[in-house]
Protein backbone atom coordinates (compact mmCIF):
# COMPACT_ATOMS: atom_id res chain seq x y z
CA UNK A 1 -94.27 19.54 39.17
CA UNK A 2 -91.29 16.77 39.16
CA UNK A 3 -90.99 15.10 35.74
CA UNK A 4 -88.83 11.98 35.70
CA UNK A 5 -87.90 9.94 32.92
CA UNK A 6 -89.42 5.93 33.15
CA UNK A 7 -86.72 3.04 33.49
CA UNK A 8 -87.78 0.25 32.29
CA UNK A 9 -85.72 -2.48 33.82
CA UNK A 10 -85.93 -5.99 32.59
CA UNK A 11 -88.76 -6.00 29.43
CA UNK A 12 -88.79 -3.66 27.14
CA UNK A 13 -91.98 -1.08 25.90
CA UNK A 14 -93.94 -1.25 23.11
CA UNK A 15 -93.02 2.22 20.80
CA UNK A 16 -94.88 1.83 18.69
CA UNK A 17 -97.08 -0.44 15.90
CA UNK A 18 -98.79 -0.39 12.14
CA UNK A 19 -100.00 -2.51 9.61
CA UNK A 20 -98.30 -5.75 10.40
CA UNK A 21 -95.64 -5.12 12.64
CA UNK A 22 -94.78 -3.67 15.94
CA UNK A 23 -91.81 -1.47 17.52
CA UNK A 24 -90.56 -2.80 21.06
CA UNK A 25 -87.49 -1.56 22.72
CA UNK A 26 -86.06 -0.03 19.60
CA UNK A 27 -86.98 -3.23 17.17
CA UNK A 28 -88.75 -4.22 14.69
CA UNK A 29 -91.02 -7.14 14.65
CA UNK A 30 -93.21 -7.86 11.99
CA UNK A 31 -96.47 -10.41 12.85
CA UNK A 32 -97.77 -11.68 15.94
CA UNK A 33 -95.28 -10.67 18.99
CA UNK A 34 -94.58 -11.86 22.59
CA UNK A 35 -92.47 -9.89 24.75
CA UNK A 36 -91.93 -10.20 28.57
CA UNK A 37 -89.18 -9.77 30.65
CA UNK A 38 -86.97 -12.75 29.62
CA UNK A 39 -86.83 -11.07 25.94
CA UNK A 40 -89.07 -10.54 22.76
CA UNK A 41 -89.72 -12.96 19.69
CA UNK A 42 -91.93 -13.57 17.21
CA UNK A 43 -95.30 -15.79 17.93
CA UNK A 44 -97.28 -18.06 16.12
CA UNK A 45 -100.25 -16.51 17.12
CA UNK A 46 -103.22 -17.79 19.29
CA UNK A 47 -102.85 -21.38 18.21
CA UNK A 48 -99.05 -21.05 20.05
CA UNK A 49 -100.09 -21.95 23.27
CA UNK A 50 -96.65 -23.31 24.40
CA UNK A 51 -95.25 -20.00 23.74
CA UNK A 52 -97.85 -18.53 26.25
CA UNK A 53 -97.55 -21.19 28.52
CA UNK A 54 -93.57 -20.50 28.84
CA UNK A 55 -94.72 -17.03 29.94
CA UNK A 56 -96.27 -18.55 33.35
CA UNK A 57 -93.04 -18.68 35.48
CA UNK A 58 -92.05 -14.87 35.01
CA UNK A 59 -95.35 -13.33 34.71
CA UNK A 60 -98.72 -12.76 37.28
CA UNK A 61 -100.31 -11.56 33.81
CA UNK A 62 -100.34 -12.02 30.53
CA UNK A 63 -102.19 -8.82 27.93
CA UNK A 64 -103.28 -10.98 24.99
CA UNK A 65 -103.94 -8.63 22.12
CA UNK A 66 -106.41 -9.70 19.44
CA UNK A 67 -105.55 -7.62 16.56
CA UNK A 68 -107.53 -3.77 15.71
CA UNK A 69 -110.54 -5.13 17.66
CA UNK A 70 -111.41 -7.05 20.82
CA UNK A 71 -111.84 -10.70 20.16
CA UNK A 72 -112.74 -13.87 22.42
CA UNK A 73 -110.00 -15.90 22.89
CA UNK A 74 -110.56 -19.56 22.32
CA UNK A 75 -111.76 -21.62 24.99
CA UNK A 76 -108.83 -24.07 25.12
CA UNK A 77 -106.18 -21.51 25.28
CA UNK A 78 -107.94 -19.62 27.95
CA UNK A 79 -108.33 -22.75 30.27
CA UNK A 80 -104.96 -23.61 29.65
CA UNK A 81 -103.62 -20.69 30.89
CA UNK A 82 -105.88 -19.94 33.45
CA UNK A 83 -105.10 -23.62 34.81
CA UNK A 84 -101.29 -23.17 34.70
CA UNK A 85 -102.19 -20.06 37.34
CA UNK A 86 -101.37 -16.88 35.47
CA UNK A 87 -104.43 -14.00 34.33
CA UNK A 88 -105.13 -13.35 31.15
CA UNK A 89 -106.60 -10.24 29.81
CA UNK A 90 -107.80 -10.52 26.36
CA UNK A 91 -108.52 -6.56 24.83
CA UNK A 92 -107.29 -4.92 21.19
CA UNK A 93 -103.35 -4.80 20.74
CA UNK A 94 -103.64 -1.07 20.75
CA UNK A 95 -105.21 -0.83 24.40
CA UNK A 96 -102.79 -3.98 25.46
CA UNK A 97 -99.92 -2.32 23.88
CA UNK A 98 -101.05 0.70 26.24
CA UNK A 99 -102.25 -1.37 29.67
CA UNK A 100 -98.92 -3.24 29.28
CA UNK A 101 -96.21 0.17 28.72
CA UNK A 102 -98.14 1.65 31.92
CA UNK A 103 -97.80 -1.23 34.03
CA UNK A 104 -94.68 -2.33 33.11
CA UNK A 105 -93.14 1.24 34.40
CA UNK A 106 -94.92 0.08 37.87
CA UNK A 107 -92.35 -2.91 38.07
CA UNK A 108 -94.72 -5.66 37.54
CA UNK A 109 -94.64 -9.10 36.24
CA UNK A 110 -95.88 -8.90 33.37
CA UNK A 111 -96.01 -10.50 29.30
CA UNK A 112 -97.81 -9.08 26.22
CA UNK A 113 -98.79 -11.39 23.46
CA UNK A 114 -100.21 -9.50 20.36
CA UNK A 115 -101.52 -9.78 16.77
CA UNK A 116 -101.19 -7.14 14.47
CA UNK A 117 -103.49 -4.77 13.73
């Protein structure tokens, strides 16, 4: 079996999260988080749709997580985004935390928007 370590080119992985904050690429963020490849800041949470819809340019995708549990997202946000041409996947932060380390070692263009749990 080959074992090699995962590069991680342009955005950086989620480590790790708790109560209120989140780990990504070494730092700590506390609240609601966006990170993609063209860096990672805080967010004002699902009533920030600028800050998603800055996302659109470098990302096919955008993992949206809604806190400890899976939530709707509102309708507004979701037809904004949808219009400006990027997916959305709405799911826990946990599991988007997870869906968004795994596909980010694939290379893909990706962003991760999450509340805390």
């Amino acid at each position: 079996m080959r074992l090699n370590e995962i590069v991680f080119n342009d955005a950086k992985p989620v480590e790790g999260y708790g109560p209120g904050f989140f780990r990504i690429g070494g730092e700590v963020i506390q609240g609601p988080v966006i990170t993609a490849p063209s860096g990672t800041r805080t967010w004002g949470g699902l009533d920030d749709v600028a800050a998603l819809e800055a996302l659109v340019q470098e990302s096919d995708v955008i993992f949206i997580g809604t806190g400890a549990e899976i939530a709707h997202l509102p309708k507004d946000l979701r037809s904004s985004l949808e219009e400006a041409g990027v997916g959305i996947e709405a799911m826990s932060s946990p599991a988007a935390a997870r869906t968004y380390n795994v596909l980010l070692s694939e290379g893909r263009r990706i962003a991760l928007a999450m509340l805390p749990i």
